[in-house]
Protein backbone atom coordinates (compact mmCIF):
# COMPACT_ATOMS: atom_id res chain seq x y z
CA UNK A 1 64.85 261.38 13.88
CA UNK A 2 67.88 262.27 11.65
CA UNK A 3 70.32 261.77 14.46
CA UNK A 4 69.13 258.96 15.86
CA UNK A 5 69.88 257.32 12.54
CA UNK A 6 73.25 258.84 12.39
CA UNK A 7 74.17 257.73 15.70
CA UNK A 8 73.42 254.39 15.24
CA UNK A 9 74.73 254.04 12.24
CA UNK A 10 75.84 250.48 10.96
CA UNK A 11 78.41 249.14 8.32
CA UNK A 12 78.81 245.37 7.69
CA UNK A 13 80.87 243.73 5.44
CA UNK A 14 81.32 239.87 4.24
CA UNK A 15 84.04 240.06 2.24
CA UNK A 16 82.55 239.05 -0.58
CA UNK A 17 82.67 241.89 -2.89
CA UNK A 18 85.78 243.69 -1.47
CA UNK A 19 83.82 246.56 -0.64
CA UNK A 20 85.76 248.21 1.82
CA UNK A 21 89.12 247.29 -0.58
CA UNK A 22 91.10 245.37 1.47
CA UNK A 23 94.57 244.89 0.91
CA UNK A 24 95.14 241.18 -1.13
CA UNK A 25 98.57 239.81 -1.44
CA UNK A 26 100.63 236.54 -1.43
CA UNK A 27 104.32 236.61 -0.62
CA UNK A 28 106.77 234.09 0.96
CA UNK A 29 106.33 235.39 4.18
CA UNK A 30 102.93 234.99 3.95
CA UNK A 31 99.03 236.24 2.15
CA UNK A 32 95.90 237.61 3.00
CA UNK A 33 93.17 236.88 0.09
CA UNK A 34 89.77 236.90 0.27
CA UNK A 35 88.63 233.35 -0.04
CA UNK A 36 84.77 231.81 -0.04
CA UNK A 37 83.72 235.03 1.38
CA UNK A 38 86.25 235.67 4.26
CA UNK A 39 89.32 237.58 4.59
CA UNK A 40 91.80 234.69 4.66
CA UNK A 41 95.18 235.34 6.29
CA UNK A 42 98.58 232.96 6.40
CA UNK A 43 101.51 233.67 8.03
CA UNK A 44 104.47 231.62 6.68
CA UNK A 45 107.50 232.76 9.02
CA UNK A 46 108.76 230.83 12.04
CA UNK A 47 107.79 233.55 14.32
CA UNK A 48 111.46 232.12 16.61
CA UNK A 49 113.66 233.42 13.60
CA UNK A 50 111.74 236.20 13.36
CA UNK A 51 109.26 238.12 16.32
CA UNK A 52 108.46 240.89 14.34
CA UNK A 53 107.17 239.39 11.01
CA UNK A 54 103.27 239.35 10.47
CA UNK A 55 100.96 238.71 7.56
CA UNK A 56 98.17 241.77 7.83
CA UNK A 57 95.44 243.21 5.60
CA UNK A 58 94.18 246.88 6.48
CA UNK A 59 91.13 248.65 4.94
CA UNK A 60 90.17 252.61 5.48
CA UNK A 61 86.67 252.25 7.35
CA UNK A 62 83.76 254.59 7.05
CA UNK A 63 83.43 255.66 10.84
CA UNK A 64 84.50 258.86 12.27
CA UNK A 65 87.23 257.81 15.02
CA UNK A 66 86.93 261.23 16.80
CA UNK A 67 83.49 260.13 17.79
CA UNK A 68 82.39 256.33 19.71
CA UNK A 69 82.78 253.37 17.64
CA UNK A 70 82.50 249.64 17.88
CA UNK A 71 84.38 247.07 15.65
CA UNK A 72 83.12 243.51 15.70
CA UNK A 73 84.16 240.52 13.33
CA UNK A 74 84.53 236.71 14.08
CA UNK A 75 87.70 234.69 13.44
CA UNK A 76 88.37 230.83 13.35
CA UNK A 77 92.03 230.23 13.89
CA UNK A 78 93.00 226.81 13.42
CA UNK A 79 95.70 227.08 16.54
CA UNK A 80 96.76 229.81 18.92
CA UNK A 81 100.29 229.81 20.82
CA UNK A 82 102.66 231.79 21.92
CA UNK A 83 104.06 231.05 18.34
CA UNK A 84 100.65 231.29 16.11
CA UNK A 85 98.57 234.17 17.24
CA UNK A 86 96.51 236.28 15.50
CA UNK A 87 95.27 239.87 16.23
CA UNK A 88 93.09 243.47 15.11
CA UNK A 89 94.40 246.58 14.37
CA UNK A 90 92.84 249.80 14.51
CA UNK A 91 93.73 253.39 14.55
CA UNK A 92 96.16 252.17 11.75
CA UNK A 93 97.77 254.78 9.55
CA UNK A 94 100.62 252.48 8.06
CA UNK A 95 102.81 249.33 9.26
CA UNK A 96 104.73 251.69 11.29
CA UNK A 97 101.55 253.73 12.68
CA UNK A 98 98.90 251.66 14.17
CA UNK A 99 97.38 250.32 17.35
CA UNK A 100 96.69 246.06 17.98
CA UNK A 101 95.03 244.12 20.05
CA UNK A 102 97.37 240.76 20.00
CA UNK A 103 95.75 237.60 21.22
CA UNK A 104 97.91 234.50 22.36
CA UNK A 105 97.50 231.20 24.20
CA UNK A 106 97.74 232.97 27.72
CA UNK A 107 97.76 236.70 26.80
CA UNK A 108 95.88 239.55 25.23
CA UNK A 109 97.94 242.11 24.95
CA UNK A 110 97.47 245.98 23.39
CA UNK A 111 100.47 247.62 21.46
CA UNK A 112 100.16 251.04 20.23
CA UNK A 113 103.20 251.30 17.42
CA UNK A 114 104.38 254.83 16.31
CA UNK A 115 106.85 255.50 13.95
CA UNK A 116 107.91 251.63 13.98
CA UNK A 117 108.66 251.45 17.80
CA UNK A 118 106.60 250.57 20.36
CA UNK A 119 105.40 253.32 22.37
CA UNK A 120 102.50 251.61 24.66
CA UNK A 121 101.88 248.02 26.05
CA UNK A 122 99.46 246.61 28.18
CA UNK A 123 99.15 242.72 28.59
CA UNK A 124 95.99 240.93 30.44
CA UNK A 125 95.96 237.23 31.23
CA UNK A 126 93.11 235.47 29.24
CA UNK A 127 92.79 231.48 28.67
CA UNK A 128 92.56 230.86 25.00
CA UNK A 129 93.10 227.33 24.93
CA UNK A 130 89.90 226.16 24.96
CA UNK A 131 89.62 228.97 21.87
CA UNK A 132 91.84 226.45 19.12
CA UNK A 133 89.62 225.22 16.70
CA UNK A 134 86.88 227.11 17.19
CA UNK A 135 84.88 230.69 15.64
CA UNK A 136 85.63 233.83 18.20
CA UNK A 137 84.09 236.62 18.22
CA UNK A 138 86.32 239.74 18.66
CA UNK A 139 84.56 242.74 19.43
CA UNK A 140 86.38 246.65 20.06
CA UNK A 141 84.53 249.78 21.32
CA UNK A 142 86.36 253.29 21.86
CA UNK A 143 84.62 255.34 23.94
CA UNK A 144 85.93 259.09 25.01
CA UNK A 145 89.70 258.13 24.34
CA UNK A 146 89.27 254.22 26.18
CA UNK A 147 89.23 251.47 24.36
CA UNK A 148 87.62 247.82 25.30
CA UNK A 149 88.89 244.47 23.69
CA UNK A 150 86.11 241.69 23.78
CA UNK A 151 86.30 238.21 23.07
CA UNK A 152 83.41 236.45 22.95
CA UNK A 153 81.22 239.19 24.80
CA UNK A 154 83.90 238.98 27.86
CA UNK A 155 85.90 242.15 28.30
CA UNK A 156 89.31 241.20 28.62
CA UNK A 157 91.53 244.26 28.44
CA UNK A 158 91.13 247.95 28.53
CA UNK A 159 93.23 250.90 27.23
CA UNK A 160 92.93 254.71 28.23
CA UNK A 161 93.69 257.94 26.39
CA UNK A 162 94.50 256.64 22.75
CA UNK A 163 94.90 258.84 20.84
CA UNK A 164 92.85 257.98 17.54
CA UNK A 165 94.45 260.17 14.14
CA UNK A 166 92.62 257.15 11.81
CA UNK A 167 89.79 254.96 10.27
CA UNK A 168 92.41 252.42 9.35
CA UNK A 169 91.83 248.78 10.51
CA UNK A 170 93.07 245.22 9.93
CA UNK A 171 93.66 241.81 11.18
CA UNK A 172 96.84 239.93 11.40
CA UNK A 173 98.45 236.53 11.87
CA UNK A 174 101.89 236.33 13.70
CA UNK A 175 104.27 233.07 12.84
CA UNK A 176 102.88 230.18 10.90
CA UNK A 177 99.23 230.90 12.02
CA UNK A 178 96.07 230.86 9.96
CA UNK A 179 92.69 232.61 10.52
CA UNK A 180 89.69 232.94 8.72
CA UNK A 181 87.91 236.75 9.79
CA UNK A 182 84.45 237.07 8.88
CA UNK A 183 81.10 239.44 9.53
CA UNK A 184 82.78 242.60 9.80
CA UNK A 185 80.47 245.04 11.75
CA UNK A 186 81.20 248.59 12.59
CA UNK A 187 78.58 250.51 14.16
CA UNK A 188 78.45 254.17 15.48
């Protein structure tokens, strides 16, 4: 009975009491504060003078990654482009360690950054349009070294033999985009 509670074992979080201690800040560049009980995040850069300057907020999650996880959260973005987009991290160590699932108006693309350079893309057409305006759910599971990108319940990209060395997640906004993330829920 013990281990069927540890194997389905669930962590949510609303953002309202910073429980999970997620990284606040406002700069010029951008801010991520917790706001009305979701993680609010604005990116303030004109992502043409700039393609590799995003506003992100990380947290330390209480999952083992060496066993199979699933992420889920919901986002309202108020506009996604090729120059507002808005994405999850995971596996993240620091802003130069980390893996991200990167959603745009035509693509949803996975980046695995080590050391500050990018050492693994994959890219899958996906229609967001008809996403602008609107609550998303995003949803990641890692199972034995492959990991699955959801969005809303439709598997849209896949990723094989990731490494994972971390709890770390996050969220991010690219350019001048704004999302709202919400309902964290992380269950093993």
């Amino acid at each position: 009975m013990a281990a069927t509670v540890l194997a389905n074992a669930q962590f949510k979080d609303d953002f309202e009491s910073n429980k999970m201690g997620w990284s606040e800040f406002v700069a010029k560049d951008g801010e991520a504060t917790i706001k009305e009980g979701k993680l609010h995040l604005i990116g303030k850069k004109d992502i043409s003078s700039d393609k590799t300057s995003f506003s992100s907020t990380y947290c330390y999650a209480p999952f083992d990654f060496n066993k199979n996880f699933s992420i889920k959260a919901k986002v309202f973005a108020k506009k996604i482009d090729d120059e507002n987009n808005f994405g999850i991290m995971f596996n993240y160590i620091d802003e130069y360690n980390y893996c991200a699932f990167i959603i745009t108006e035509d693509y949803v693309f996975f980046h695995r950054v080590k050391e500050g350079r990018l050492v693994g893309r994959n890219r899958n057409g996906a229609k967001t349009k008809n996403l602008k305006k609107s609550d998303v759910n995003l949803e990641i599971k890692s199972t034995f070294n492959k990991v699955e990108f959801y969005i809303n319940n439709v598997k849209v990209i896949e990723q094989k033999y990731i490494p994972m060395e971390s709890t770390g997640i996050g969220f991010y906004v690219l350019g001048k985009g704004v999302a709202d993330f919400d309902d964290l829920e992380i269950t093993q």
